[in-house]
N, C-alpha and C. Protein backbone atom coordinates (compact mmCIF):
# COMPACT_ATOMS: atom_id res chain seq x y z
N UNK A 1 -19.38 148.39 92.21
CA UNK A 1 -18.27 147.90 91.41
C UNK A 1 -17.79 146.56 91.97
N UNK A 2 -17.40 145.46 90.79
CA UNK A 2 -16.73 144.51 91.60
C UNK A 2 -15.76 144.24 91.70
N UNK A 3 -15.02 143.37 92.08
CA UNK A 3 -13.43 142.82 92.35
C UNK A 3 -13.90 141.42 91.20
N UNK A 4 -12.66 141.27 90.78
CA UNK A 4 -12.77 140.11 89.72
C UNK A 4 -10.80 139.94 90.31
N UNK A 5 -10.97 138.60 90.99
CA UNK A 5 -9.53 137.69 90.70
C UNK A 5 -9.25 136.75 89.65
N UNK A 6 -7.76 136.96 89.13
CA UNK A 6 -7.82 136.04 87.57
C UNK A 6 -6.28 134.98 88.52
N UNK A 7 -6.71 134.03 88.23
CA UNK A 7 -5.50 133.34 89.31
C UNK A 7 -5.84 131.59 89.02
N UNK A 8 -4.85 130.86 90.03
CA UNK A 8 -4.55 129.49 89.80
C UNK A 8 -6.00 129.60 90.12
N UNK A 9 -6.10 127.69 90.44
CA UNK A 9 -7.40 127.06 91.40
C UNK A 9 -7.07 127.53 92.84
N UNK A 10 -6.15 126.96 93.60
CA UNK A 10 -5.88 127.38 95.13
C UNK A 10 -5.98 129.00 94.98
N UNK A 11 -5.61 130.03 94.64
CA UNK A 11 -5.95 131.24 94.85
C UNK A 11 -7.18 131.66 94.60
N UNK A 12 -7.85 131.22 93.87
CA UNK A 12 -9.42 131.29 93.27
C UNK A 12 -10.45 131.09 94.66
N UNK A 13 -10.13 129.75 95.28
CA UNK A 13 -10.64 129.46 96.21
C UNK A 13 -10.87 130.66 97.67
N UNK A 14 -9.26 130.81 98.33
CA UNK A 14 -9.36 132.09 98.80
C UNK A 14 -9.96 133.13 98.95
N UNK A 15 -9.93 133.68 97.10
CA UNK A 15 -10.53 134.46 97.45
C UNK A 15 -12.33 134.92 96.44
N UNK A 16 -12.42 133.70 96.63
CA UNK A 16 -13.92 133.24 96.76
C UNK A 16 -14.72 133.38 98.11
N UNK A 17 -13.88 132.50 98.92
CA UNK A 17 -14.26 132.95 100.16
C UNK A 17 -14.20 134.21 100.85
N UNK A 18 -13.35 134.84 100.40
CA UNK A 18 -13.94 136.31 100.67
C UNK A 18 -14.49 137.57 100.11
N UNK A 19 -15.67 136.68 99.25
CA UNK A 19 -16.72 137.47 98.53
C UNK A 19 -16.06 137.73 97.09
N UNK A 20 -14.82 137.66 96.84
CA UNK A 20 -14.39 138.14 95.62
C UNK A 20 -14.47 137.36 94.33
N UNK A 21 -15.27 137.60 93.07
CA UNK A 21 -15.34 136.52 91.87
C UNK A 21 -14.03 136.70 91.14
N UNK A 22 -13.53 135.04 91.29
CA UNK A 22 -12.84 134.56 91.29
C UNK A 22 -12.78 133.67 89.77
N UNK A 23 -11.69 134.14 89.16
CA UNK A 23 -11.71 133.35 87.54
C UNK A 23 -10.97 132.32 87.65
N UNK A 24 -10.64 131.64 86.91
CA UNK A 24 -9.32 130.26 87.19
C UNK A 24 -8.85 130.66 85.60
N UNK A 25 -7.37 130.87 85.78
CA UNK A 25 -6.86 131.71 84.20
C UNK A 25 -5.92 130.43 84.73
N UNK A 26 -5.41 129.81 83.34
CA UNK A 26 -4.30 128.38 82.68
C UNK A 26 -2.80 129.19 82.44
N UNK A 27 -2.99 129.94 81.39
CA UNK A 27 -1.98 130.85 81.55
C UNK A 27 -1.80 132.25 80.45
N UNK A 28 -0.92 132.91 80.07
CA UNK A 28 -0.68 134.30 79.91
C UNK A 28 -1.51 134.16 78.59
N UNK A 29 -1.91 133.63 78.08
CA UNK A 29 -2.57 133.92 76.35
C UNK A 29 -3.81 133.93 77.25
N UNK A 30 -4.82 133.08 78.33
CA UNK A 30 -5.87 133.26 78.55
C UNK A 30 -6.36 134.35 79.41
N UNK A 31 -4.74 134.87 79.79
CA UNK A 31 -5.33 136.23 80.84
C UNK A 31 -4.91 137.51 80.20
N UNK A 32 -4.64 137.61 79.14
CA UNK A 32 -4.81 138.31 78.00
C UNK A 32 -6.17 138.50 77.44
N UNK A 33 -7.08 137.24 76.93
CA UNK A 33 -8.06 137.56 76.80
C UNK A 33 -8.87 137.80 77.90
N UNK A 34 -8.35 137.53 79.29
CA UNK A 34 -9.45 137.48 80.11
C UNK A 34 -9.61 139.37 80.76
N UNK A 35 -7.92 139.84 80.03
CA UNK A 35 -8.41 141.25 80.99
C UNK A 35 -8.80 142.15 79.80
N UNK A 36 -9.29 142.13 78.51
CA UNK A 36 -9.24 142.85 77.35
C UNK A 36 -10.62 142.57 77.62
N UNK A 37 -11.37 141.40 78.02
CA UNK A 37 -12.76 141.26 78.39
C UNK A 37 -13.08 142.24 79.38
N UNK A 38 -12.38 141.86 80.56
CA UNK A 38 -12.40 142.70 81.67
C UNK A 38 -12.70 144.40 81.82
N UNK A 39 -11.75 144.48 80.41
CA UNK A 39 -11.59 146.23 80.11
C UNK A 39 -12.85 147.11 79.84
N UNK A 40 -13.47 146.14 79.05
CA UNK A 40 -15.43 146.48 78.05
C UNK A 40 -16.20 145.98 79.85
N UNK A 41 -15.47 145.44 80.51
CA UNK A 41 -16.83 145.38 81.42
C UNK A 41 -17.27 146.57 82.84
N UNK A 42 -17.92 147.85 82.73
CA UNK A 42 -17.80 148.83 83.70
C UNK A 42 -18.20 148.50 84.96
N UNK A 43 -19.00 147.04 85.18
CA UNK A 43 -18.92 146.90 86.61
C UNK A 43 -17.94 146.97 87.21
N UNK A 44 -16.82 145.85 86.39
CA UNK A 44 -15.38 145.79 87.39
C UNK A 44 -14.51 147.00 87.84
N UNK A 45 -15.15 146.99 88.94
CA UNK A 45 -13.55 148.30 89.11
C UNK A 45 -11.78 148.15 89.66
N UNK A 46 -11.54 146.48 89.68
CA UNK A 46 -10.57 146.32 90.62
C UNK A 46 -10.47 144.89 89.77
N UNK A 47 -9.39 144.68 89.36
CA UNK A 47 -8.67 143.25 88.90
C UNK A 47 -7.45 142.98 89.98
N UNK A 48 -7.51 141.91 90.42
CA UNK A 48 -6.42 141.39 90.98
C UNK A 48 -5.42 140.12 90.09
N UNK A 49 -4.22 140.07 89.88
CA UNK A 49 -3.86 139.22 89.21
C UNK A 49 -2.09 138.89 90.10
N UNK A 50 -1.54 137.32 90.24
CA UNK A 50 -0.42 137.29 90.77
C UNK A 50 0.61 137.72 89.86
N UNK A 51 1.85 138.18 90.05
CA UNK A 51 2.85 138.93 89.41
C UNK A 51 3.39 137.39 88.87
N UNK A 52 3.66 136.13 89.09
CA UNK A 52 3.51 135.00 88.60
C UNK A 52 2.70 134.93 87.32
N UNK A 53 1.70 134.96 87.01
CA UNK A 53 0.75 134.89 86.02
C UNK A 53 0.89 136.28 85.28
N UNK A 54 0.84 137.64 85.78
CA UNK A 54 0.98 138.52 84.94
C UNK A 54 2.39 138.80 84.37
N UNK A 55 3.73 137.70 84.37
CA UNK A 55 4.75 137.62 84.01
C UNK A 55 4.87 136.84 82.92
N UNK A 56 3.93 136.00 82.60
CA UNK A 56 3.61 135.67 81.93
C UNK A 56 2.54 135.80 80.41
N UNK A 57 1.85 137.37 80.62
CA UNK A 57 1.55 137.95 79.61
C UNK A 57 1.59 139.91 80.12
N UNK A 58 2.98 140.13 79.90
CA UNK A 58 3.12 141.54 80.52
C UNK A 58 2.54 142.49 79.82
N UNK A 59 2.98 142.21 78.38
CA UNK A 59 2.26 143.52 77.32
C UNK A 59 0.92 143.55 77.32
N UNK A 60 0.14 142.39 78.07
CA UNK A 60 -1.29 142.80 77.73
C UNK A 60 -1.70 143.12 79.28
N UNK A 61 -0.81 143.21 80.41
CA UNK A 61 -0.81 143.48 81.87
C UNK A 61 -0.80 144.85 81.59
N UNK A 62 0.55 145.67 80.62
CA UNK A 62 0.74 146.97 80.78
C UNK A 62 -0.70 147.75 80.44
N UNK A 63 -1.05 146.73 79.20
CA UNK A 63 -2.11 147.52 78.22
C UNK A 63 -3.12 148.01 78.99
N UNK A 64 -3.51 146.68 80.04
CA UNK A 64 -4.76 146.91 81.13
C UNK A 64 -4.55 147.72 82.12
N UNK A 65 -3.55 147.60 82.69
CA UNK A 65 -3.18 148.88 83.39
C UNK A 65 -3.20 150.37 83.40
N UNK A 66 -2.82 150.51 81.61
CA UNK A 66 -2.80 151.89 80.72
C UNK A 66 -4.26 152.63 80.91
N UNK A 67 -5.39 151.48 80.68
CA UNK A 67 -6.48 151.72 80.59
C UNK A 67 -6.86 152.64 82.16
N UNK A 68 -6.48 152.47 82.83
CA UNK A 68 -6.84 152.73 84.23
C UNK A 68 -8.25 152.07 84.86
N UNK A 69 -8.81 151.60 84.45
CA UNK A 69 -10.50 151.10 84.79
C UNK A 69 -10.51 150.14 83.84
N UNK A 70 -10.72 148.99 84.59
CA UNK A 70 -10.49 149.02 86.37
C UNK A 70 -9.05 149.37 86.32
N UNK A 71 -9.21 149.31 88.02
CA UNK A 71 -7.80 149.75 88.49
C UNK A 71 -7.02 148.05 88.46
N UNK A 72 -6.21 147.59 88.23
CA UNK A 72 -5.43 146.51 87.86
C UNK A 72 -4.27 146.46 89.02
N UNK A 73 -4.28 145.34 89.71
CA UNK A 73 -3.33 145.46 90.93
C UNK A 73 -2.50 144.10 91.03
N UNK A 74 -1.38 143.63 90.87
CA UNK A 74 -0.73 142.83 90.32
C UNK A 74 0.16 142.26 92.20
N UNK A 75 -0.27 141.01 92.71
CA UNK A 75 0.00 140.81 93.84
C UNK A 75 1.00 139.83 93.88
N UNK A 76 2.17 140.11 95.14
CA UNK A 76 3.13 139.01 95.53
C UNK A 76 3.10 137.73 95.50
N UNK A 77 3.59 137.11 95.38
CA UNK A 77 3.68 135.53 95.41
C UNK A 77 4.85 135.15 96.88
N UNK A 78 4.38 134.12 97.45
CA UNK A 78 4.87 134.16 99.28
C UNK A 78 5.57 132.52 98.19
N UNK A 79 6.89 132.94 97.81
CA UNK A 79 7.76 131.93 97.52
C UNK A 79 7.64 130.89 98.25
N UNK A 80 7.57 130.73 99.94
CA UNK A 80 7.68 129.81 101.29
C UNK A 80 6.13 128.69 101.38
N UNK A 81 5.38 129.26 100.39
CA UNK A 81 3.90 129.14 100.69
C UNK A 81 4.24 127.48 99.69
């Protein structure tokens, strides 16, 4: 199974470097389509997305979530960063 990150450029990078494929999403209409893609694909078992970006398209965050598979994990933003 893989990890798929949907995130800026600087977060993409990250976590590229640590093996994880890494999408570059603009904003909430493209990570809408990007996790409804995500949903039809059974490799992925694990989406990572920042609570920044998934605040920006929540109803289609909940939807992916609903789905359970992948598992959809919605990460902090370090305000200081």
């Amino acid at each position: 199974m893989k990890i798929v990150h949907l995130g800026d450029e600087s977060d993409a990078r990250g976590f590229s470097l640590a093996g994880v494929e890494a999408r570059r999403v603009a904003d909430g209409h493209e990570l809408a389509r990007r996790l409804r893609e995500l949903g039809n694909d059974r490799d992925v078992g694990l989406v990572l997305v920042s609570r920044t970006l998934a605040a920006q398209a929540p109803d289609a965050v909940r939807a992916a979530a609903a789905l359970g598979v992948p598992l959809l994990l919605t990460l902090p933003v370090d305000e200081d960063a």
